[in-house]
N, C-alpha and C. Protein backbone atom coordinates (compact mmCIF):
# COMPACT_ATOMS: atom_id res chain seq x y z
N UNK A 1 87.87 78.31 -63.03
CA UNK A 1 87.49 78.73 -61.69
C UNK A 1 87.98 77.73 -60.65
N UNK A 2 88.00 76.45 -61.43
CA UNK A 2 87.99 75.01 -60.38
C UNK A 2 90.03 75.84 -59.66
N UNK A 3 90.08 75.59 -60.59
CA UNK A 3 92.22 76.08 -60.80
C UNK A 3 92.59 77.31 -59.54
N UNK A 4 91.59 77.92 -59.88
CA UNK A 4 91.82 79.54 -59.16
C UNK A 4 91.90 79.07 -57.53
N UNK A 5 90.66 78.48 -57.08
CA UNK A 5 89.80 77.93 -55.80
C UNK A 5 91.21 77.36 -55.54
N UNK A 6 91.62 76.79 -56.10
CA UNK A 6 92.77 75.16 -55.46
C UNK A 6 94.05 76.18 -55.38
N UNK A 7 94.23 77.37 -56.16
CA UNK A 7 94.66 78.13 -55.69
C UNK A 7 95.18 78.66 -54.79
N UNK A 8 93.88 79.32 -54.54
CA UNK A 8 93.29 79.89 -53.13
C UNK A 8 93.69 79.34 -52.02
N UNK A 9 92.84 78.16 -51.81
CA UNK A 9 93.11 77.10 -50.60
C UNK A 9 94.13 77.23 -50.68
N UNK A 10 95.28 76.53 -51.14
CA UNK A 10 96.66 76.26 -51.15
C UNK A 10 97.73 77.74 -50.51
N UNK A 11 97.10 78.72 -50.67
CA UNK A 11 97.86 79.89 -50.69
C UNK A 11 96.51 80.40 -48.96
N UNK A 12 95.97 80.08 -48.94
CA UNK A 12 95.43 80.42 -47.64
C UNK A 12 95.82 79.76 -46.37
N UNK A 13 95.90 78.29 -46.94
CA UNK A 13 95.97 77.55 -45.81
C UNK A 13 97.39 77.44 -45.33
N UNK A 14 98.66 77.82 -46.37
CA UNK A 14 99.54 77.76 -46.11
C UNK A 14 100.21 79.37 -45.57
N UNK A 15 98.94 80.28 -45.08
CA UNK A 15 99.41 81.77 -44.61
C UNK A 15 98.95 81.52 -43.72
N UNK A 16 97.79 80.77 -43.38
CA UNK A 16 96.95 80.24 -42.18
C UNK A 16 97.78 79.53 -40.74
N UNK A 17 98.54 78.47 -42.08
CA UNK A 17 99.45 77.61 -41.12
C UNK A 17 98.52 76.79 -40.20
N UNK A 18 97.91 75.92 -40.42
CA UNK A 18 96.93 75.26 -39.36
C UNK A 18 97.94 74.14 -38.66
N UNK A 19 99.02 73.69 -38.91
CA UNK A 19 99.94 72.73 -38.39
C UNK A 19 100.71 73.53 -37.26
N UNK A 20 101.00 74.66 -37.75
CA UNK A 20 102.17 75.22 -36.82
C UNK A 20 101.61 75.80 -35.58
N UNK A 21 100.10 76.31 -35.84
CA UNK A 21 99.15 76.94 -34.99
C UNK A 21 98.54 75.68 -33.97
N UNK A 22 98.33 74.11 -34.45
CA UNK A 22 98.04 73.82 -33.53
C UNK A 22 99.50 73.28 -32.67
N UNK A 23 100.81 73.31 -33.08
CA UNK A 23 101.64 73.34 -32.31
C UNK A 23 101.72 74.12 -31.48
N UNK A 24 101.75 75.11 -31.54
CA UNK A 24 101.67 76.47 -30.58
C UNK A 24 100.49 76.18 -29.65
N UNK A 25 99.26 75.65 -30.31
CA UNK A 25 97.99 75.69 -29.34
C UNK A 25 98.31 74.80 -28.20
N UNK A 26 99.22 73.35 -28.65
CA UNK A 26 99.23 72.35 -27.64
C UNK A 26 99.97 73.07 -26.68
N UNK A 27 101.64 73.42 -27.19
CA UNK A 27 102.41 74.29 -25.88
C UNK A 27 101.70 75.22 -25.40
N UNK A 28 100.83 76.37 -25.82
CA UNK A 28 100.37 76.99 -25.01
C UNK A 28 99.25 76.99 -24.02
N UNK A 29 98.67 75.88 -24.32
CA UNK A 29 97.40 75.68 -23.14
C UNK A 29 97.46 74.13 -22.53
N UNK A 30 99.07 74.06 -22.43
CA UNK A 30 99.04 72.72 -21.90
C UNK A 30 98.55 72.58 -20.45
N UNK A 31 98.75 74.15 -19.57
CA UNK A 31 97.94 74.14 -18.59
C UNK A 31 96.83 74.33 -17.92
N UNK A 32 96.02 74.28 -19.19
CA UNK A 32 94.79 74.61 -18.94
C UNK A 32 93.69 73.03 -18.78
N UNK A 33 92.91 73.39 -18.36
CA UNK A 33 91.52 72.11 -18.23
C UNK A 33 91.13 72.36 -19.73
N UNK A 34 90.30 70.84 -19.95
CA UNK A 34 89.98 70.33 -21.30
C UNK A 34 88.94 71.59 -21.73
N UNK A 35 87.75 72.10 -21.14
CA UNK A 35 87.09 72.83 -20.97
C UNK A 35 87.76 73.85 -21.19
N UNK A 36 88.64 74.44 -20.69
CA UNK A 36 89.01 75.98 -21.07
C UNK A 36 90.16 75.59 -22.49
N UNK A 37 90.65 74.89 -22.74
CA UNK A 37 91.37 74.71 -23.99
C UNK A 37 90.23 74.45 -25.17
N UNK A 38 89.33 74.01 -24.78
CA UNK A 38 88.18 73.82 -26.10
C UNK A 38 87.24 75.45 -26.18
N UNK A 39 87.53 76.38 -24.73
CA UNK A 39 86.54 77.60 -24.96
C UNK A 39 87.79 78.40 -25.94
N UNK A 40 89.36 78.32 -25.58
CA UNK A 40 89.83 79.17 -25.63
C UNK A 40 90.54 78.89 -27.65
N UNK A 41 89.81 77.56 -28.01
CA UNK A 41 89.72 77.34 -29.44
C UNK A 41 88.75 78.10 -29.92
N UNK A 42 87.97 77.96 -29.68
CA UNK A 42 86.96 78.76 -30.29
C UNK A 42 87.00 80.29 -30.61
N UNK A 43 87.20 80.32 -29.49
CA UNK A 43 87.91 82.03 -29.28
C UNK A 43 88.80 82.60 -30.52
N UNK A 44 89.62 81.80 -30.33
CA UNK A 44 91.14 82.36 -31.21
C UNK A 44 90.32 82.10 -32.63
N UNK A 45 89.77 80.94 -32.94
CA UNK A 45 89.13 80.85 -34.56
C UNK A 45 88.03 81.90 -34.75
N UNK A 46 87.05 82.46 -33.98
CA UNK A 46 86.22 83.32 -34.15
C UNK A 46 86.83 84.23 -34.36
N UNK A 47 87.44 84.98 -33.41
CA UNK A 47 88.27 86.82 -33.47
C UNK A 47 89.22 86.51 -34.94
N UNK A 48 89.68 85.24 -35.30
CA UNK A 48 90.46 85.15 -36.77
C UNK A 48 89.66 84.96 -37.67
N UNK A 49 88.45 84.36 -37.84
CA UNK A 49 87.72 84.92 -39.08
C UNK A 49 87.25 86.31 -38.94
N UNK A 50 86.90 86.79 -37.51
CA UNK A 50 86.85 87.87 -38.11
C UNK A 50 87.93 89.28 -38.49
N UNK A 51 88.93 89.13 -37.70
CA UNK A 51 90.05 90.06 -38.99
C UNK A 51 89.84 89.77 -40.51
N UNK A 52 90.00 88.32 -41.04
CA UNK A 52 89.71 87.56 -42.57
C UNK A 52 88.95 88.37 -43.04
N UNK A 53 87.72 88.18 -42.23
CA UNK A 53 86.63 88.45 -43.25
C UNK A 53 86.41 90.41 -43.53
N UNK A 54 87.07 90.72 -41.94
CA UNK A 54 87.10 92.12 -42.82
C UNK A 54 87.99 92.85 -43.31
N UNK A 55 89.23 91.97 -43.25
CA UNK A 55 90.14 92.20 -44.67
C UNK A 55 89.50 91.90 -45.94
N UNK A 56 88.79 90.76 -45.91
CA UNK A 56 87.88 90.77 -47.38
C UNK A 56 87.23 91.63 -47.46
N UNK A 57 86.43 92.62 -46.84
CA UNK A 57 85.23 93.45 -47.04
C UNK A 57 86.11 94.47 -47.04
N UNK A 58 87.08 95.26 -46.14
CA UNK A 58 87.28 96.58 -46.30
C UNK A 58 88.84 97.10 -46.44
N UNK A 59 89.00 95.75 -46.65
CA UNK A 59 90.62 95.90 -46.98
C UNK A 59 91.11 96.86 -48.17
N UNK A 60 90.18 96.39 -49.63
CA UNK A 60 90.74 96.92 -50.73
C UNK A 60 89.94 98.55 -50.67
N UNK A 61 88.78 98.68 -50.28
CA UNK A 61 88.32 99.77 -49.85
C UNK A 61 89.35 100.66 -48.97
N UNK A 62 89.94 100.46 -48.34
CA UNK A 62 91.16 100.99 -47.11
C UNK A 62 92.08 101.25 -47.96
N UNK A 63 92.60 100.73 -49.22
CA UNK A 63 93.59 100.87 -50.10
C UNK A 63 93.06 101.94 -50.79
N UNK A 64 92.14 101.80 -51.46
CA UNK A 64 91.62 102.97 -52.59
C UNK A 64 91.34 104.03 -52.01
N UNK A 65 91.09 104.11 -50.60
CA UNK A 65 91.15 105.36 -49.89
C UNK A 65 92.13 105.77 -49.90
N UNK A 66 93.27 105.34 -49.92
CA UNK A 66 95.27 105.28 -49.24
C UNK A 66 95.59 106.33 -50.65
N UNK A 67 94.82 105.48 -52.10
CA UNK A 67 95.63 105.87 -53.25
C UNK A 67 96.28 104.85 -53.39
N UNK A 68 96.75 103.56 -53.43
CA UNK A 68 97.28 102.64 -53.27
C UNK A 68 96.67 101.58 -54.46
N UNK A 69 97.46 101.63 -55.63
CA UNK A 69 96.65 100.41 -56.64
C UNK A 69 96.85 98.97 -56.18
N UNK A 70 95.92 98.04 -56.60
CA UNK A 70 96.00 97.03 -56.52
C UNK A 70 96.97 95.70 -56.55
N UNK A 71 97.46 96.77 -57.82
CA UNK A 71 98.94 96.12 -58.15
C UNK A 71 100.10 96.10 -57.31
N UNK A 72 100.11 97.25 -56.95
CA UNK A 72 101.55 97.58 -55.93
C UNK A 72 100.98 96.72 -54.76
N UNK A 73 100.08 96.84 -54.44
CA UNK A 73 99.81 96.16 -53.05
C UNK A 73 100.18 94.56 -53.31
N UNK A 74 99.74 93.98 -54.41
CA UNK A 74 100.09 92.87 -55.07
C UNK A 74 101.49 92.25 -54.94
N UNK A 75 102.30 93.50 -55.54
CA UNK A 75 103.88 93.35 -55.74
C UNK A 75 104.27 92.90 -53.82
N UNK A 76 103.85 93.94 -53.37
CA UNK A 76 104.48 94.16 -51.72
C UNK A 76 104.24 93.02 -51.12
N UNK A 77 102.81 92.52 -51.60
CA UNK A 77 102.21 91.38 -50.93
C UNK A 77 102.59 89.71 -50.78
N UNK A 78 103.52 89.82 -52.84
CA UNK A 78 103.88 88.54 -52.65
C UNK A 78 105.13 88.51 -52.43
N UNK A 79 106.16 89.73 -52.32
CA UNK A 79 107.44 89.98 -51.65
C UNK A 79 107.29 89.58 -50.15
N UNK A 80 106.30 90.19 -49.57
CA UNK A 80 106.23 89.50 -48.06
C UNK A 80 105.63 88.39 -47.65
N UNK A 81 104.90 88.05 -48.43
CA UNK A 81 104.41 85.89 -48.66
C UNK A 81 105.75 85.09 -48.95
N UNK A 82 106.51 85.95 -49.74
CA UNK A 82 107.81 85.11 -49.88
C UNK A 82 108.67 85.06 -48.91
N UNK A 83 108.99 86.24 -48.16
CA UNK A 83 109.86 86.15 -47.06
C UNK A 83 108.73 85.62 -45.99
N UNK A 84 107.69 85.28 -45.70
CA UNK A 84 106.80 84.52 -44.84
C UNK A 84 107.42 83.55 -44.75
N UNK A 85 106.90 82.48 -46.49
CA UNK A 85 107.31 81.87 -46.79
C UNK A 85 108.80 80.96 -46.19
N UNK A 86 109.60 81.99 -46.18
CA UNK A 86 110.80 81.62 -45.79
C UNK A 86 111.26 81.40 -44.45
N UNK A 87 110.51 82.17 -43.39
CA UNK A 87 110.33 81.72 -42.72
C UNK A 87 109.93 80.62 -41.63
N UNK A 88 108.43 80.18 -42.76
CA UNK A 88 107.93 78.62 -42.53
C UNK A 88 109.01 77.90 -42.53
N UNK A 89 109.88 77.72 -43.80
CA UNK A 89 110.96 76.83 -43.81
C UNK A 89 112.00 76.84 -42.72
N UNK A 90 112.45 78.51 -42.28
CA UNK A 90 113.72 78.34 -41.36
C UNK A 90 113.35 78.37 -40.09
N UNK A 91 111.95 78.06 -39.82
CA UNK A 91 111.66 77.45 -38.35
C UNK A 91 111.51 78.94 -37.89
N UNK A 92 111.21 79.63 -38.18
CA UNK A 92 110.90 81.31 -37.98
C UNK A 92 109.94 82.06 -37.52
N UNK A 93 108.60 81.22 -37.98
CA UNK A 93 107.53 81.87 -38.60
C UNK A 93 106.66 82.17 -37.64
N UNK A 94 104.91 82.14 -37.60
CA UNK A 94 104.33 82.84 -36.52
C UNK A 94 104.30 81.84 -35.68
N UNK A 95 104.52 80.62 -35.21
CA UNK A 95 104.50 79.83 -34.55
C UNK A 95 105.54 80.02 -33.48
N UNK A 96 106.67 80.67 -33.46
CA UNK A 96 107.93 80.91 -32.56
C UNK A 96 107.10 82.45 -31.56
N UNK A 97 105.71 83.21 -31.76
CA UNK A 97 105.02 84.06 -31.02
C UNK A 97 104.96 83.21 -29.67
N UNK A 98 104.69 84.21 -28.32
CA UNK A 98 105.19 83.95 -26.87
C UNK A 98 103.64 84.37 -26.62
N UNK A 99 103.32 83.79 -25.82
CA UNK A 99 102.03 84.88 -25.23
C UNK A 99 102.57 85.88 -24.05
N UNK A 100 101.99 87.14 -23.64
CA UNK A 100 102.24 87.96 -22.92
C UNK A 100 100.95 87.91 -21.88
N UNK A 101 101.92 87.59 -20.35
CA UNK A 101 100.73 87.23 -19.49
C UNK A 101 99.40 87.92 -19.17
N UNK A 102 99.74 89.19 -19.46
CA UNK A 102 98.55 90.48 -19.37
C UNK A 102 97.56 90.25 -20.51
N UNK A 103 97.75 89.59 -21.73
CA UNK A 103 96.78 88.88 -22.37
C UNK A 103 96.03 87.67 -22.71
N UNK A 104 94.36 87.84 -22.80
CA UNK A 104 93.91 86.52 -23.78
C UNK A 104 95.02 85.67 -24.45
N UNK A 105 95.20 84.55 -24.36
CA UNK A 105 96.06 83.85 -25.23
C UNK A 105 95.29 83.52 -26.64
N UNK A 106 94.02 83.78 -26.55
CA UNK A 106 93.11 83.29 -27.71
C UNK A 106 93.16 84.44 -28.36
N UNK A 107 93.12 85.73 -28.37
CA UNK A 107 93.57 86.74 -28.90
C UNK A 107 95.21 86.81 -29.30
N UNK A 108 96.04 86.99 -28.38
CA UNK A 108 97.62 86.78 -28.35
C UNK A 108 97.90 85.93 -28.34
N UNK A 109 98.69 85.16 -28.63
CA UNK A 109 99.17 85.00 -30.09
C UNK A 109 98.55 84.13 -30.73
N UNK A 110 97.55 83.49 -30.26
CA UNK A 110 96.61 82.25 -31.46
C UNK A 110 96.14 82.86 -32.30
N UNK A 111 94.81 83.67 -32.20
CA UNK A 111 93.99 84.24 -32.81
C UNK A 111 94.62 85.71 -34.36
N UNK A 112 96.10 86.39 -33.58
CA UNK A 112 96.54 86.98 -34.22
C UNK A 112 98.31 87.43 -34.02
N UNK A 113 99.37 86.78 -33.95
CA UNK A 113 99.62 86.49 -35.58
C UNK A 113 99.68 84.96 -35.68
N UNK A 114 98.93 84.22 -34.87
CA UNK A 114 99.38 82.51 -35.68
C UNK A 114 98.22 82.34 -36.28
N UNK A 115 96.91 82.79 -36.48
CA UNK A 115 96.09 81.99 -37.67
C UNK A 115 95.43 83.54 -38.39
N UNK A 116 95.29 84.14 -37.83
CA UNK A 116 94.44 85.20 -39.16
C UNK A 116 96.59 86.20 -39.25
N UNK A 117 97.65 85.54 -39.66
CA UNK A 117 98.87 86.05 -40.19
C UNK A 117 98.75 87.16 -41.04
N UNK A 118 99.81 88.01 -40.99
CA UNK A 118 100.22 89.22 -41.73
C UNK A 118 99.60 88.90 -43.32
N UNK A 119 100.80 87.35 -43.39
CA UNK A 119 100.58 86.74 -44.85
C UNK A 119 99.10 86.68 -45.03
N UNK A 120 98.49 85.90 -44.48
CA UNK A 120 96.80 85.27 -44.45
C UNK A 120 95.79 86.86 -44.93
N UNK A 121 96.41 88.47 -44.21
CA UNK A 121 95.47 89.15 -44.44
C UNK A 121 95.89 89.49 -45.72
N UNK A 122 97.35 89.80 -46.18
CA UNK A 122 97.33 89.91 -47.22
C UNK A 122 96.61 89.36 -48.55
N UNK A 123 96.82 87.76 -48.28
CA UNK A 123 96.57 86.82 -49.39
C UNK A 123 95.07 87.21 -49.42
N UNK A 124 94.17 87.15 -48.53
CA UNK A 124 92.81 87.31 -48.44
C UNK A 124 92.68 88.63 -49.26
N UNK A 125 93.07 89.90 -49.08
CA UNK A 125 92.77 90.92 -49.90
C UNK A 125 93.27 90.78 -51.59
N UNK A 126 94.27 90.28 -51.57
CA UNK A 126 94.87 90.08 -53.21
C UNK A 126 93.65 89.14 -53.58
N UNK A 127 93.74 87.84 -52.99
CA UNK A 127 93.01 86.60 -53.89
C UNK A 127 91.06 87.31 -54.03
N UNK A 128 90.84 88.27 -53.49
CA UNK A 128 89.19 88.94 -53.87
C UNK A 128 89.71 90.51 -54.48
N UNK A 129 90.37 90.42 -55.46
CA UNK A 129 90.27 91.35 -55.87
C UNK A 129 89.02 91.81 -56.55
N UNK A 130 88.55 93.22 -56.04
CA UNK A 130 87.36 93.41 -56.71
C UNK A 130 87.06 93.99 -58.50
N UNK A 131 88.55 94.21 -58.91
CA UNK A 131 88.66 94.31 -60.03
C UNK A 131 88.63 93.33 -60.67
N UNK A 132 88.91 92.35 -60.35
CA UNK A 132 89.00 91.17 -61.38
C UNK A 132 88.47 90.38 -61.11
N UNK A 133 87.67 89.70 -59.98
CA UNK A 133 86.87 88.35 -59.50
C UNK A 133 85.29 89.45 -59.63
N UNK A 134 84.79 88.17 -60.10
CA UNK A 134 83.08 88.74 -59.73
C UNK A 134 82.68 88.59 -58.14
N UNK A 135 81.98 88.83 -57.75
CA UNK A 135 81.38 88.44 -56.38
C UNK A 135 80.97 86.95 -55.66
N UNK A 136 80.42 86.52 -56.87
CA UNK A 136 80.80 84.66 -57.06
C UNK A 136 81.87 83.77 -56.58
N UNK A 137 83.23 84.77 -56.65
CA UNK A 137 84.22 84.40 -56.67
C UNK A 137 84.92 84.83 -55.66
N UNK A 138 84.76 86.26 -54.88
CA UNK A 138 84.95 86.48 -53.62
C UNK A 138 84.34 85.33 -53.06
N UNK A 139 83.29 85.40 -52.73
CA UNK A 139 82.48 84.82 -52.08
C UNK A 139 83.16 82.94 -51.59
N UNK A 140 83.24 82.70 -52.87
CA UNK A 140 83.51 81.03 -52.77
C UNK A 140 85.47 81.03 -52.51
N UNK A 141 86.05 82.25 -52.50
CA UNK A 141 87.35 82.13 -51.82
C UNK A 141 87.15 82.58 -50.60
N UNK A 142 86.08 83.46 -49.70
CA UNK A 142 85.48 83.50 -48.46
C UNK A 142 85.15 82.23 -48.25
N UNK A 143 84.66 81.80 -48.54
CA UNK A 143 84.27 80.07 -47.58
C UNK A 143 85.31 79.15 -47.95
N UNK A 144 86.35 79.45 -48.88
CA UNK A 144 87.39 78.49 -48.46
C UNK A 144 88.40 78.79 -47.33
N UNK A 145 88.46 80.35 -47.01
CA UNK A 145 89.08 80.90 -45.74
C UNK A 145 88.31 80.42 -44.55
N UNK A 146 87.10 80.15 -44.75
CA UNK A 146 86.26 80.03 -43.51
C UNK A 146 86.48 78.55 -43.07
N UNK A 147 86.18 77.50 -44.76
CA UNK A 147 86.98 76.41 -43.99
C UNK A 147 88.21 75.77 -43.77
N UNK A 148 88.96 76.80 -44.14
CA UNK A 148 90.22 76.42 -43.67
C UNK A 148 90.53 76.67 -41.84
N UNK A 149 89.56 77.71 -41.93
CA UNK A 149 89.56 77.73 -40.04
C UNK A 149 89.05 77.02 -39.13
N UNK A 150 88.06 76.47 -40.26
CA UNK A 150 87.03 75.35 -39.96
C UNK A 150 88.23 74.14 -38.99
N UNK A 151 89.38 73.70 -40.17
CA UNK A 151 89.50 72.72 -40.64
C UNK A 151 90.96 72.82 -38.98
N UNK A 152 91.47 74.52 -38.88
CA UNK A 152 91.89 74.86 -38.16
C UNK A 152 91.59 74.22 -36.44
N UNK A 153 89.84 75.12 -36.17
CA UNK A 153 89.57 74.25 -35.11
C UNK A 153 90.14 73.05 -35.17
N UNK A 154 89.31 72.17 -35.51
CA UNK A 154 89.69 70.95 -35.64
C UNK A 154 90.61 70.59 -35.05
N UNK A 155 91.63 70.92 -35.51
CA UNK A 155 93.14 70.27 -35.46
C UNK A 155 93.27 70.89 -33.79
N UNK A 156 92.88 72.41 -33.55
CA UNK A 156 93.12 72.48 -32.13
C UNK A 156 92.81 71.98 -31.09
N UNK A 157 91.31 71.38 -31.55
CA UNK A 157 90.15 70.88 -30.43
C UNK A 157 90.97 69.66 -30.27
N UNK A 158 91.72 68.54 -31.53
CA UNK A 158 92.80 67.10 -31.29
C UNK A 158 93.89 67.36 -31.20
N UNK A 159 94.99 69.01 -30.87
CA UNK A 159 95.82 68.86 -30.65
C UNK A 159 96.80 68.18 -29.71
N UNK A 160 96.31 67.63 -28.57
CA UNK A 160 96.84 66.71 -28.28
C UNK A 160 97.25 65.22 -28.36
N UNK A 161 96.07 64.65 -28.58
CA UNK A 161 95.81 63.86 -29.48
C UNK A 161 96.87 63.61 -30.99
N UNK A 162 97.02 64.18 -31.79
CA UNK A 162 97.42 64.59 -33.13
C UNK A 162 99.13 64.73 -33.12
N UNK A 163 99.62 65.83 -31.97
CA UNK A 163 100.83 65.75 -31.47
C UNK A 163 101.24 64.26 -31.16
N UNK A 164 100.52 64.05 -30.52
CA UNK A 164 101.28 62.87 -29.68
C UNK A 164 101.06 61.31 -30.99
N UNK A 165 100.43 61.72 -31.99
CA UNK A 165 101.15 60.34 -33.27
C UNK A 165 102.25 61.19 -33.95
N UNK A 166 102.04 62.43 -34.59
CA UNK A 166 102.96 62.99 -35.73
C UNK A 166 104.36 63.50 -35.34
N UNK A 167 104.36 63.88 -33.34
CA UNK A 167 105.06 64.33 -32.67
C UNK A 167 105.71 65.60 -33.32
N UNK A 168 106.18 66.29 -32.53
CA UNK A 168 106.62 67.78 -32.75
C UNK A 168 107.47 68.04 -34.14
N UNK A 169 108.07 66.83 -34.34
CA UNK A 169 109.00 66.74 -35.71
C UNK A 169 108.28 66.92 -36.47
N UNK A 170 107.19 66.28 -36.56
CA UNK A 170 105.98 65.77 -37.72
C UNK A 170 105.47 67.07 -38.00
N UNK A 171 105.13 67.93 -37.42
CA UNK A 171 104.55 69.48 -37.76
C UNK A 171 105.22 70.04 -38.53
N UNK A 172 106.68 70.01 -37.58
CA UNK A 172 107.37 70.84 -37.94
C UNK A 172 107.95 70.89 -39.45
N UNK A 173 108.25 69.33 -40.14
CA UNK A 173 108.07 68.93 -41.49
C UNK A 173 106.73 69.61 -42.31
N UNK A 174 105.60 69.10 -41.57
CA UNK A 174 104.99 69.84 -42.42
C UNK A 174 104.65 70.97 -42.71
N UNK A 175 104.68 71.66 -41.48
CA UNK A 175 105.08 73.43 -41.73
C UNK A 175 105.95 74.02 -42.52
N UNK A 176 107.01 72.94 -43.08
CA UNK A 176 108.06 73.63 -43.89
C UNK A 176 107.89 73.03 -45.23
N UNK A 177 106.81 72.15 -45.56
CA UNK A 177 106.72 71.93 -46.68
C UNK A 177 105.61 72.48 -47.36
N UNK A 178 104.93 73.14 -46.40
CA UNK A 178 103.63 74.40 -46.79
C UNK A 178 104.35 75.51 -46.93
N UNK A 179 105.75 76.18 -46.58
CA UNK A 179 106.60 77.40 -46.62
C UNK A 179 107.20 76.94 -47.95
N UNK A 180 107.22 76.16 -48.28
CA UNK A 180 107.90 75.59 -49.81
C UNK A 180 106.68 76.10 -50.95
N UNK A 181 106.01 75.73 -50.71
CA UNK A 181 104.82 75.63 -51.35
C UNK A 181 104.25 77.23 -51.38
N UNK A 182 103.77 77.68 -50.37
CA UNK A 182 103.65 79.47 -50.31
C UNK A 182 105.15 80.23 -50.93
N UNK A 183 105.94 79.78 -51.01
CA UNK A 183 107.17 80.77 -51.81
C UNK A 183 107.65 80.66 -52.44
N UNK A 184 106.66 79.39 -53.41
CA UNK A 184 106.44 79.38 -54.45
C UNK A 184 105.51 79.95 -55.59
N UNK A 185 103.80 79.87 -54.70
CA UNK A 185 102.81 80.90 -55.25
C UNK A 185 103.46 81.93 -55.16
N UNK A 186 104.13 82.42 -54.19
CA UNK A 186 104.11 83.85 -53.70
C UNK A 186 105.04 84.28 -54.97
N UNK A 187 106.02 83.84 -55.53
CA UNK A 187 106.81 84.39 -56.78
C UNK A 187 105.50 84.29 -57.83
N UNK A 188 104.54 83.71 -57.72
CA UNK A 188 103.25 83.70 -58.70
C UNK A 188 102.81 85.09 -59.18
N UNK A 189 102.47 85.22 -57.81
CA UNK A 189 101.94 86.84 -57.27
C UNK A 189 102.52 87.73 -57.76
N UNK A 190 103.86 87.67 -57.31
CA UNK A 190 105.11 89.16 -57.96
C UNK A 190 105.15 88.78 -59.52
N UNK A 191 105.45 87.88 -60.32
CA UNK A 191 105.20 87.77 -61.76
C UNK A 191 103.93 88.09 -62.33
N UNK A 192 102.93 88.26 -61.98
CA UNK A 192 101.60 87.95 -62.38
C UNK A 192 101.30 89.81 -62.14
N UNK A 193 101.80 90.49 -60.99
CA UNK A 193 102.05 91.55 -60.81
C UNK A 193 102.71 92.53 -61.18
N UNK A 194 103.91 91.80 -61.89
CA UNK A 194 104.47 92.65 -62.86
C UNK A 194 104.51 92.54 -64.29
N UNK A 195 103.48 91.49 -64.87
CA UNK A 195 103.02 91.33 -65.52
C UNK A 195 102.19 92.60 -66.10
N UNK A 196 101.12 93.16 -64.80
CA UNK A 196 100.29 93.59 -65.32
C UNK A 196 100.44 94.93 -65.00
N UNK A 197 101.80 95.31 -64.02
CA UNK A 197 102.19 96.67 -64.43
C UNK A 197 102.64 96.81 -65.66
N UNK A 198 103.30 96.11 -66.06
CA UNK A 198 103.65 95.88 -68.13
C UNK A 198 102.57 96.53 -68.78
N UNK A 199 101.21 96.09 -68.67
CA UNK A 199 100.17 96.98 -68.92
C UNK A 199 99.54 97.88 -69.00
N UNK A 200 99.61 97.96 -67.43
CA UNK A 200 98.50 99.17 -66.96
C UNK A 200 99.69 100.54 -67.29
N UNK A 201 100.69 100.19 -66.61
CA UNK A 201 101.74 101.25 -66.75
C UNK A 201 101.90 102.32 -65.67
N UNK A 202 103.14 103.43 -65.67
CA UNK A 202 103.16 103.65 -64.00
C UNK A 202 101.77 104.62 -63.34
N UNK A 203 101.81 104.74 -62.32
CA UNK A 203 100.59 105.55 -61.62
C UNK A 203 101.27 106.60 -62.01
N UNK A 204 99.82 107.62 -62.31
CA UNK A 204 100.13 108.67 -62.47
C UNK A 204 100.12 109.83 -61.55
């Protein structure tokens, strides 16, 4: 279980992107007062746990309504974690999002696609599968999503601060060594997925 969790984290936090997101956070509210950059953190981490959390609750439910097995969603899922993935690396990824002046910036683009990501809802619905994890186990990969957003704030509330030792290079390294790392699980996913179409065998 310990294995699965470290997993998890590793494959959340790197769909999460908490480095690249607080890059984006510093450029985008560099004109704001300390006060509205600390309301407009909060913001973007709240409205992103909650997409998370109800991709955990009604995501796979939304599938089994579709007709849509677990598996295929699996396959699709770590095909597009991988090209995520690849993106992290080629400087691509949700962090290059613009805000559009007619919107919340804590909604656009912080809140959704730089921290609750395409990748992030995916990974969240695969890693609780309700076929195969007990509820135990949803549950304790739910609070590692939660503190990874946790861990998210954070970094936004010192993004200035934080920028200004690691400087813009410094992210940007490590953003691409978390895209190394996600597209690598992510070939996990598609093997492990076609693994168990080997099994189950095609839909009928």
């Amino acid at each position: 279980m310990l294995e699965k969790f470290i997993q998890d984290a590793l494959i959340i936090w790197a769909t999460i992107d908490p480095i690249g997101t607080m890059a984006l956070f510093a450029a985008l509210t560099a004109h704001l007062s300390a006060e509205e950059r600390r309301r407009t953190a909060f913001k973007a981490i709240i409205y992103a746990g909650a997409v998370l959390l109800g991709s955990i609750v009604i995501g796979q439910v939304i599938l089994g309504a579709m007709g849509i097995r677990l598996v295929s969603f699996q396959l699709a899922g770590g095909v597009i974690l991988f090209l995520f993935g690849l993106q992290m690396i080629f400087g691509s990824g949700p962090q290059s999002s613009r805000a559009e002046p007619e919107h919340e910036i804590a909604v656009f683009p912080l809140a959704i696609p730089a921290t609750a990501t395409p990748g992030a809802i995916l990974a969240v619905i695969l890693l609780t599968d309700n076929h195969v994890h007990p509820i135990s186990v949803q549950i304790g990969t739910s609070l590692i999503a939660l503190g990874i957003l946790g861990i998210t704030l954070i970094l936004l509330l010192f993004s200035s601060r934080i920028i200004s030792i690691i400087g813009i290079s410094g992210a940007s390294i490590l953003t691409r060594v978390m895209g190394m790392i996600l597209a690598a699980l992510s070939v996990e996913l598609i093997m492990n997925a076609l693994g168990a179409e080997q099994w189950i065998g095609p839909a009928p």
